[in-house]
C-alpha atoms as a PDB file:
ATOM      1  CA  UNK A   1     220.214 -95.435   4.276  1.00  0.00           C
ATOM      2  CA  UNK A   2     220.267 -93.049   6.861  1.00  0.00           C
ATOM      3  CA  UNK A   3     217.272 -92.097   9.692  1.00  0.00           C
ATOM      4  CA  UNK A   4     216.089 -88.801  10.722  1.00  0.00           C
ATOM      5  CA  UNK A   5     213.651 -88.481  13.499  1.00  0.00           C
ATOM      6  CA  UNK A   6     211.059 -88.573  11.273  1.00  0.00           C
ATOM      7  CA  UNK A   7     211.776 -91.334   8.617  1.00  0.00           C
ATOM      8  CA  UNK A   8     214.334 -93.058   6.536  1.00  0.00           C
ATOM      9  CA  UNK A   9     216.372 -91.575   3.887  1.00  0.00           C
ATOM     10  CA  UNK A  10     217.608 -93.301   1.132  1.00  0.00           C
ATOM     11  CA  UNK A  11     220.420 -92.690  -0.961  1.00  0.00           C
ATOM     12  CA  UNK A  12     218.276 -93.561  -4.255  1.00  0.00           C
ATOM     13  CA  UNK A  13     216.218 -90.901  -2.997  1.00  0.00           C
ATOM     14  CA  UNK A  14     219.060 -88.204  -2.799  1.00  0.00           C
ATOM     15  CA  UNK A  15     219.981 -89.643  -6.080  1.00  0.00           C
ATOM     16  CA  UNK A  16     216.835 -89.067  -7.812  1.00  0.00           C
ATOM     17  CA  UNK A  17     216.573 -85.341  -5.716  1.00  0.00           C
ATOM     18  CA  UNK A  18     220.126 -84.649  -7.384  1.00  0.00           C
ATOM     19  CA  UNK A  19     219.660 -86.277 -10.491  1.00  0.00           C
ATOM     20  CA  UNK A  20     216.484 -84.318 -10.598  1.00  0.00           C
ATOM     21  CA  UNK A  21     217.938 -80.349  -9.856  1.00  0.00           C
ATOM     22  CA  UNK A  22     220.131 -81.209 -12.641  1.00  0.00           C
ATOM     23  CA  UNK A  23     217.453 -81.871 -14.945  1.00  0.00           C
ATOM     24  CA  UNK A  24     215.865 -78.430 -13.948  1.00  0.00           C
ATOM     25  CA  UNK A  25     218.807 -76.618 -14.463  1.00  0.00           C
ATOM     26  CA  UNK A  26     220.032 -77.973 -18.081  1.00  0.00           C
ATOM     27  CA  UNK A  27     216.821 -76.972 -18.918  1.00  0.00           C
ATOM     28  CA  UNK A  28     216.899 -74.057 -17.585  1.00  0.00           C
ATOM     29  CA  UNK A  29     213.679 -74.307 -15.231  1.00  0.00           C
ATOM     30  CA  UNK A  30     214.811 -72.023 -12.345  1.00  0.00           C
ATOM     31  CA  UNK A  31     211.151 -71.146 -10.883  1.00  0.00           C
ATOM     32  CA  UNK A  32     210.491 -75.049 -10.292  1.00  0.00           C
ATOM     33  CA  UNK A  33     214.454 -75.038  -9.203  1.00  0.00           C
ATOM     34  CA  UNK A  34     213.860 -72.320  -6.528  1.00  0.00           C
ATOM     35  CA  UNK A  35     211.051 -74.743  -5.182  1.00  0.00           C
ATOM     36  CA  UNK A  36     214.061 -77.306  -4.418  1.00  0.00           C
ATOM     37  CA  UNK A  37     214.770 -74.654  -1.500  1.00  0.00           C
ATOM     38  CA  UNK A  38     213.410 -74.511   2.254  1.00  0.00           C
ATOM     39  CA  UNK A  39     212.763 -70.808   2.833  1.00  0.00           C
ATOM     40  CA  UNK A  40     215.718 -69.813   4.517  1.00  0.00           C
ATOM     41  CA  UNK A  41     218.021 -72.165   2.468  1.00  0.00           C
ATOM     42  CA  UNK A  42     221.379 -71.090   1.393  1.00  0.00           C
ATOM     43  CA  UNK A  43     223.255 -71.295  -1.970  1.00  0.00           C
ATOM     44  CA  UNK A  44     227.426 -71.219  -1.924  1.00  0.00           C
ATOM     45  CA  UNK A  45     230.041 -71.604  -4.014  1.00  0.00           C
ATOM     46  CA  UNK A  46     233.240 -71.060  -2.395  1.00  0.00           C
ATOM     47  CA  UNK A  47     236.546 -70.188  -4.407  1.00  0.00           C
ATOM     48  CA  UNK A  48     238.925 -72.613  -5.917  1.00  0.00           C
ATOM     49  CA  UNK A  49     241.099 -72.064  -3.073  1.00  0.00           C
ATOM     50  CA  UNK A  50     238.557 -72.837  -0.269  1.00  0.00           C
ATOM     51  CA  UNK A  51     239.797 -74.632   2.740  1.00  0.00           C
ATOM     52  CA  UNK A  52     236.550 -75.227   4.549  1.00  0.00           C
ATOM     53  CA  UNK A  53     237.246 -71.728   6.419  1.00  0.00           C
ATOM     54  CA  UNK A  54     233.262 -70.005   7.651  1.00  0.00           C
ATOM     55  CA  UNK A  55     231.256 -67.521   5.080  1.00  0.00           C
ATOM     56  CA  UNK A  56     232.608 -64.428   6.948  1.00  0.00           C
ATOM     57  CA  UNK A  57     236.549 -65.425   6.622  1.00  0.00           C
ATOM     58  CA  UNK A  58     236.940 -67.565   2.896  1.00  0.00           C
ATOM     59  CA  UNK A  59     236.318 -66.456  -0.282  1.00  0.00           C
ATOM     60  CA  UNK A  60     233.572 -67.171  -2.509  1.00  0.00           C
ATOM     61  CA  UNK A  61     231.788 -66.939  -5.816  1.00  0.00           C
ATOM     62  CA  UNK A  62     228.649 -67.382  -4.435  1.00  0.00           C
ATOM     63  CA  UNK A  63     227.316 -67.183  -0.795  1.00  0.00           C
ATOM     64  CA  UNK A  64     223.998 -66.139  -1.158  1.00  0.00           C
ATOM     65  CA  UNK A  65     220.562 -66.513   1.402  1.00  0.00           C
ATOM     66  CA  UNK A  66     217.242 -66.999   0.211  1.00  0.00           C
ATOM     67  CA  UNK A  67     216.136 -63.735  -0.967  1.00  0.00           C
ATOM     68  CA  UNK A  68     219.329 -63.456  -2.818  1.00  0.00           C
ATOM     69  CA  UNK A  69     218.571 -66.883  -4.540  1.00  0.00           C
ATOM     70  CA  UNK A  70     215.075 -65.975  -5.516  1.00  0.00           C
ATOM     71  CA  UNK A  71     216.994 -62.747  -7.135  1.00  0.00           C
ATOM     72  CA  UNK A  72     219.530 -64.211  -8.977  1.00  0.00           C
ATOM     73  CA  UNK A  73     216.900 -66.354 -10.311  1.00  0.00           C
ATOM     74  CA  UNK A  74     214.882 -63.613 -11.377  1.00  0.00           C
ATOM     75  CA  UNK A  75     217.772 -61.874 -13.029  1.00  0.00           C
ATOM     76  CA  UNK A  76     218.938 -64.921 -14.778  1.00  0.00           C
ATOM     77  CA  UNK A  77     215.535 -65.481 -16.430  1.00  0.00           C
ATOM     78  CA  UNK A  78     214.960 -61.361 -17.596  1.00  0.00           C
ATOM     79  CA  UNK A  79     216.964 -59.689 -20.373  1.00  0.00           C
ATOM     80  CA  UNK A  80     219.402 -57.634 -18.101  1.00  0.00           C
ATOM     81  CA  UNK A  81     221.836 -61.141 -17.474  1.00  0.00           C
ATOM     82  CA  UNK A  82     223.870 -59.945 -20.546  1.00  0.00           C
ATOM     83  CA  UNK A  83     225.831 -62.928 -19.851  1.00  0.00           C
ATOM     84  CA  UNK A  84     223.144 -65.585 -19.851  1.00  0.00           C
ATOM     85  CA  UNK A  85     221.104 -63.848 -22.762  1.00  0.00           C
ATOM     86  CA  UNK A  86     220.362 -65.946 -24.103  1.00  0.00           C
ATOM     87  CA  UNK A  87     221.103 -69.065 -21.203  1.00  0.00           C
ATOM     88  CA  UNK A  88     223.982 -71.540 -21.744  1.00  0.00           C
ATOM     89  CA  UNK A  89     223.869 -74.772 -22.852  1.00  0.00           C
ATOM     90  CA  UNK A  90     224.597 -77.268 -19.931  1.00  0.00           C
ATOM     91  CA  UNK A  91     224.975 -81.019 -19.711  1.00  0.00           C
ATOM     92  CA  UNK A  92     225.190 -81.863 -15.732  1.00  0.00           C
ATOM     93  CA  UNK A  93     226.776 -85.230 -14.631  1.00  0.00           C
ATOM     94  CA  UNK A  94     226.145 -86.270 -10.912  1.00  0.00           C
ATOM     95  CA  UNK A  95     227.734 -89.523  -8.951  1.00  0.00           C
ATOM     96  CA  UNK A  96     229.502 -90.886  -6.049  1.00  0.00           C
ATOM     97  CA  UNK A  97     226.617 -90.122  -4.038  1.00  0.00           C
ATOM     98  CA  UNK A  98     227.335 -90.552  -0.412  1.00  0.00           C
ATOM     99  CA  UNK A  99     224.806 -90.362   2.747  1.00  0.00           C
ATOM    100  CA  UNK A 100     227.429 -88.935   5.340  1.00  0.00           C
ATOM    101  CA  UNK A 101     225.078 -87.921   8.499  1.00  0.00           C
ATOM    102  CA  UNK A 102     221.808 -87.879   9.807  1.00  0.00           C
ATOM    103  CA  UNK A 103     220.481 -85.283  12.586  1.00  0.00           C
ATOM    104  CA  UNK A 104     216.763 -84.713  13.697  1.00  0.00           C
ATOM    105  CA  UNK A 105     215.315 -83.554  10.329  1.00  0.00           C
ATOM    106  CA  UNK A 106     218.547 -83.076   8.226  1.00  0.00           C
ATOM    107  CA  UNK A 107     221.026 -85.109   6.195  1.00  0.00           C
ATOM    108  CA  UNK A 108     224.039 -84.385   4.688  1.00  0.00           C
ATOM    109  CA  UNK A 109     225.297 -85.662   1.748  1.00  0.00           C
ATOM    110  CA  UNK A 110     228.213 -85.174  -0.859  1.00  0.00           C
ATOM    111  CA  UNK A 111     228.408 -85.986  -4.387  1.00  0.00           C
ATOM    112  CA  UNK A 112     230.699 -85.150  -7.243  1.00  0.00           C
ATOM    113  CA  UNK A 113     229.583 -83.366 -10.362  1.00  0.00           C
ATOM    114  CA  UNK A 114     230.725 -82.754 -13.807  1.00  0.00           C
ATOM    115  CA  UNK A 115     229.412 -79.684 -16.394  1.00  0.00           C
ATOM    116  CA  UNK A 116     229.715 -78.934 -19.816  1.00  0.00           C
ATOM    117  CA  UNK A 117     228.897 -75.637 -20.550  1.00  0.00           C
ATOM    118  CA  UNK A 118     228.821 -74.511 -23.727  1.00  0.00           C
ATOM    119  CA  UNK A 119     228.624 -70.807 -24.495  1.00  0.00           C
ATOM    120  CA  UNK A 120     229.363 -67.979 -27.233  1.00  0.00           C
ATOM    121  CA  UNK A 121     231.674 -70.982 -29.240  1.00  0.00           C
ATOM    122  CA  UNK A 122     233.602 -72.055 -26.373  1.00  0.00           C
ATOM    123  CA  UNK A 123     232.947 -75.120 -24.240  1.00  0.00           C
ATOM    124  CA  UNK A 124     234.173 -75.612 -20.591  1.00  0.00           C
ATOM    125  CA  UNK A 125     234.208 -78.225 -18.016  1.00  0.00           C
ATOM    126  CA  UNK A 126     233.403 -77.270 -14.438  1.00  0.00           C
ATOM    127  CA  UNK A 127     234.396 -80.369 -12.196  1.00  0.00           C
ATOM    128  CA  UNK A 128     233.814 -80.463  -8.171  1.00  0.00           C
ATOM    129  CA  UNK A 129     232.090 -81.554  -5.758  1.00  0.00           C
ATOM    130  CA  UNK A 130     228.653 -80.910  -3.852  1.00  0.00           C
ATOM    131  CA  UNK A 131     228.262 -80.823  -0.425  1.00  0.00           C
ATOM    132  CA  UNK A 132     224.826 -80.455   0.757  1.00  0.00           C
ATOM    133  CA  UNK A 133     222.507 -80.023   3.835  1.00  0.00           C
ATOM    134  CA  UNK A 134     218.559 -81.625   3.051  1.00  0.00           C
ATOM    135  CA  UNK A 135     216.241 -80.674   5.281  1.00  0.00           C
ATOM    136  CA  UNK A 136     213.745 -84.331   5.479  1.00  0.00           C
ATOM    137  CA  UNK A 137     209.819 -83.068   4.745  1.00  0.00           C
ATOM    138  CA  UNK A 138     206.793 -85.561   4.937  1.00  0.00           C
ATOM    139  CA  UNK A 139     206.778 -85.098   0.826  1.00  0.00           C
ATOM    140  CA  UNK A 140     210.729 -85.154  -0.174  1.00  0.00           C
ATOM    141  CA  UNK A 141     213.738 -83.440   0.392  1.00  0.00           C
ATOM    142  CA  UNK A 142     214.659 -79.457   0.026  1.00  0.00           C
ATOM    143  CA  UNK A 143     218.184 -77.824   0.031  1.00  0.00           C
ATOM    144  CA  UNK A 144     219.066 -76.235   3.483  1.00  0.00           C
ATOM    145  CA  UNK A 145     222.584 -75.615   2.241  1.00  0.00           C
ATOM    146  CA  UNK A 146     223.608 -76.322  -1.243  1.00  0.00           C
ATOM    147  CA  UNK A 147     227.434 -75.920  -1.585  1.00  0.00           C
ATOM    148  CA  UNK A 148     229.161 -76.343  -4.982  1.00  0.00           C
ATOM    149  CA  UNK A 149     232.887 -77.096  -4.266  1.00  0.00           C
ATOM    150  CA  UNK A 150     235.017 -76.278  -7.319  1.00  0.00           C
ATOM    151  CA  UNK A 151     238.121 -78.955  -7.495  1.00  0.00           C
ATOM    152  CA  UNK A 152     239.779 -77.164 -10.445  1.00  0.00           C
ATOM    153  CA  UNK A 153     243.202 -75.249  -9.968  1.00  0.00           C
ATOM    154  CA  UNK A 154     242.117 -72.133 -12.076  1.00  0.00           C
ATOM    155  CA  UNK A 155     239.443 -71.613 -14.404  1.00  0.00           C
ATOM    156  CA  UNK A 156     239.697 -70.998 -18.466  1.00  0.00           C
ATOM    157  CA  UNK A 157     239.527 -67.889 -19.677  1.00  0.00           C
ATOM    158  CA  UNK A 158     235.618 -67.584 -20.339  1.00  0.00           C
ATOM    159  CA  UNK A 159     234.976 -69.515 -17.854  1.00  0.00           C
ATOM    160  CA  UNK A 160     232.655 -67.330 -16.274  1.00  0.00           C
ATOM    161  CA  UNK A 161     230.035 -68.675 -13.413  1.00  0.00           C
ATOM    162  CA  UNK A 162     227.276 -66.545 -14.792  1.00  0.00           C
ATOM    163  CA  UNK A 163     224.971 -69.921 -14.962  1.00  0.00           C
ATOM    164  CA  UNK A 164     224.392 -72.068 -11.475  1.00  0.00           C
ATOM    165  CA  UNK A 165     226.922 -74.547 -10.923  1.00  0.00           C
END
């Protein structure tokens, strides 16, 4: 359990917050998986060869803001994401959840995650680590920065990351 100025966090209630967002995605509810964001929020994956180096220096699959976000989203659900038409199967596995910091109305947190994703005959297995900043509301938590690390050397062919890690 960790405390924010305003009240205590749990780490059953990250769990069930994580636990949760992978729910949405598997089943491929991105409108009420957008609503896991504070306006503003931020969505990242950086490269399999990330170091912890700043947005502006390391590469990355993924670094987008808000507005970006809500686009991809939109794409993802229309016709024109060719390679999520129609969406992949996913089976999301979340654990090791750990509470690491508190500030005044933030926590971080880490977690490791496993995905299957199965798509066009092939399956793959996506295996990392999460490492997230919740912003604390009255009502629950929201995503200030979600991070998906990727701990994988190299990816397989077809291994695309046209679905949200």
């Amino acid at each position: 359990m960790v405390s924010v100025e305003s009240r205590e966090v749990t780490r059953a209630e990250v769990e069930e917050f994580l636990y949760r967002e992978a729910q949405l995605l598997d089943e491929w509810r991105l409108d009420e998986w957008l609503t896991l964001f504070e306006p503003g929020g931020r969505l990242e994956v950086p490269t399999t060869d990330w170091a912890g180096w700043d947005a502006t220096t390391a590469g990355y699959f993924v670094a987008d803001d808000y507005e970006l976000i809500r686009a991809r989203v939109k794409r993802l659900k229309s016709r024109k994401a060719h390679a999520e038409n129609p969406h992949s199967r996913t089976h999301r596995m979340v654990s090791n959840v750990i509470l690491l910091e508190a500030g005044a109305e933030t926590v971080w947190i880490t977690a490791n995650f496993v995905i299957h994703r199965y798509r066009d005959g092939g399956a793959y297995t996506y295996v990392g680590r999460y490492e997230h900043v919740l912003k604390v509301e009255a009502d629950g938590l929201r995503f200030r920065v979600r991070r998906a690390v990727p701990v994988m050397e190299s990816m397989d062919p077809g291994a695309r990351l046209s679905f949200i890690l």
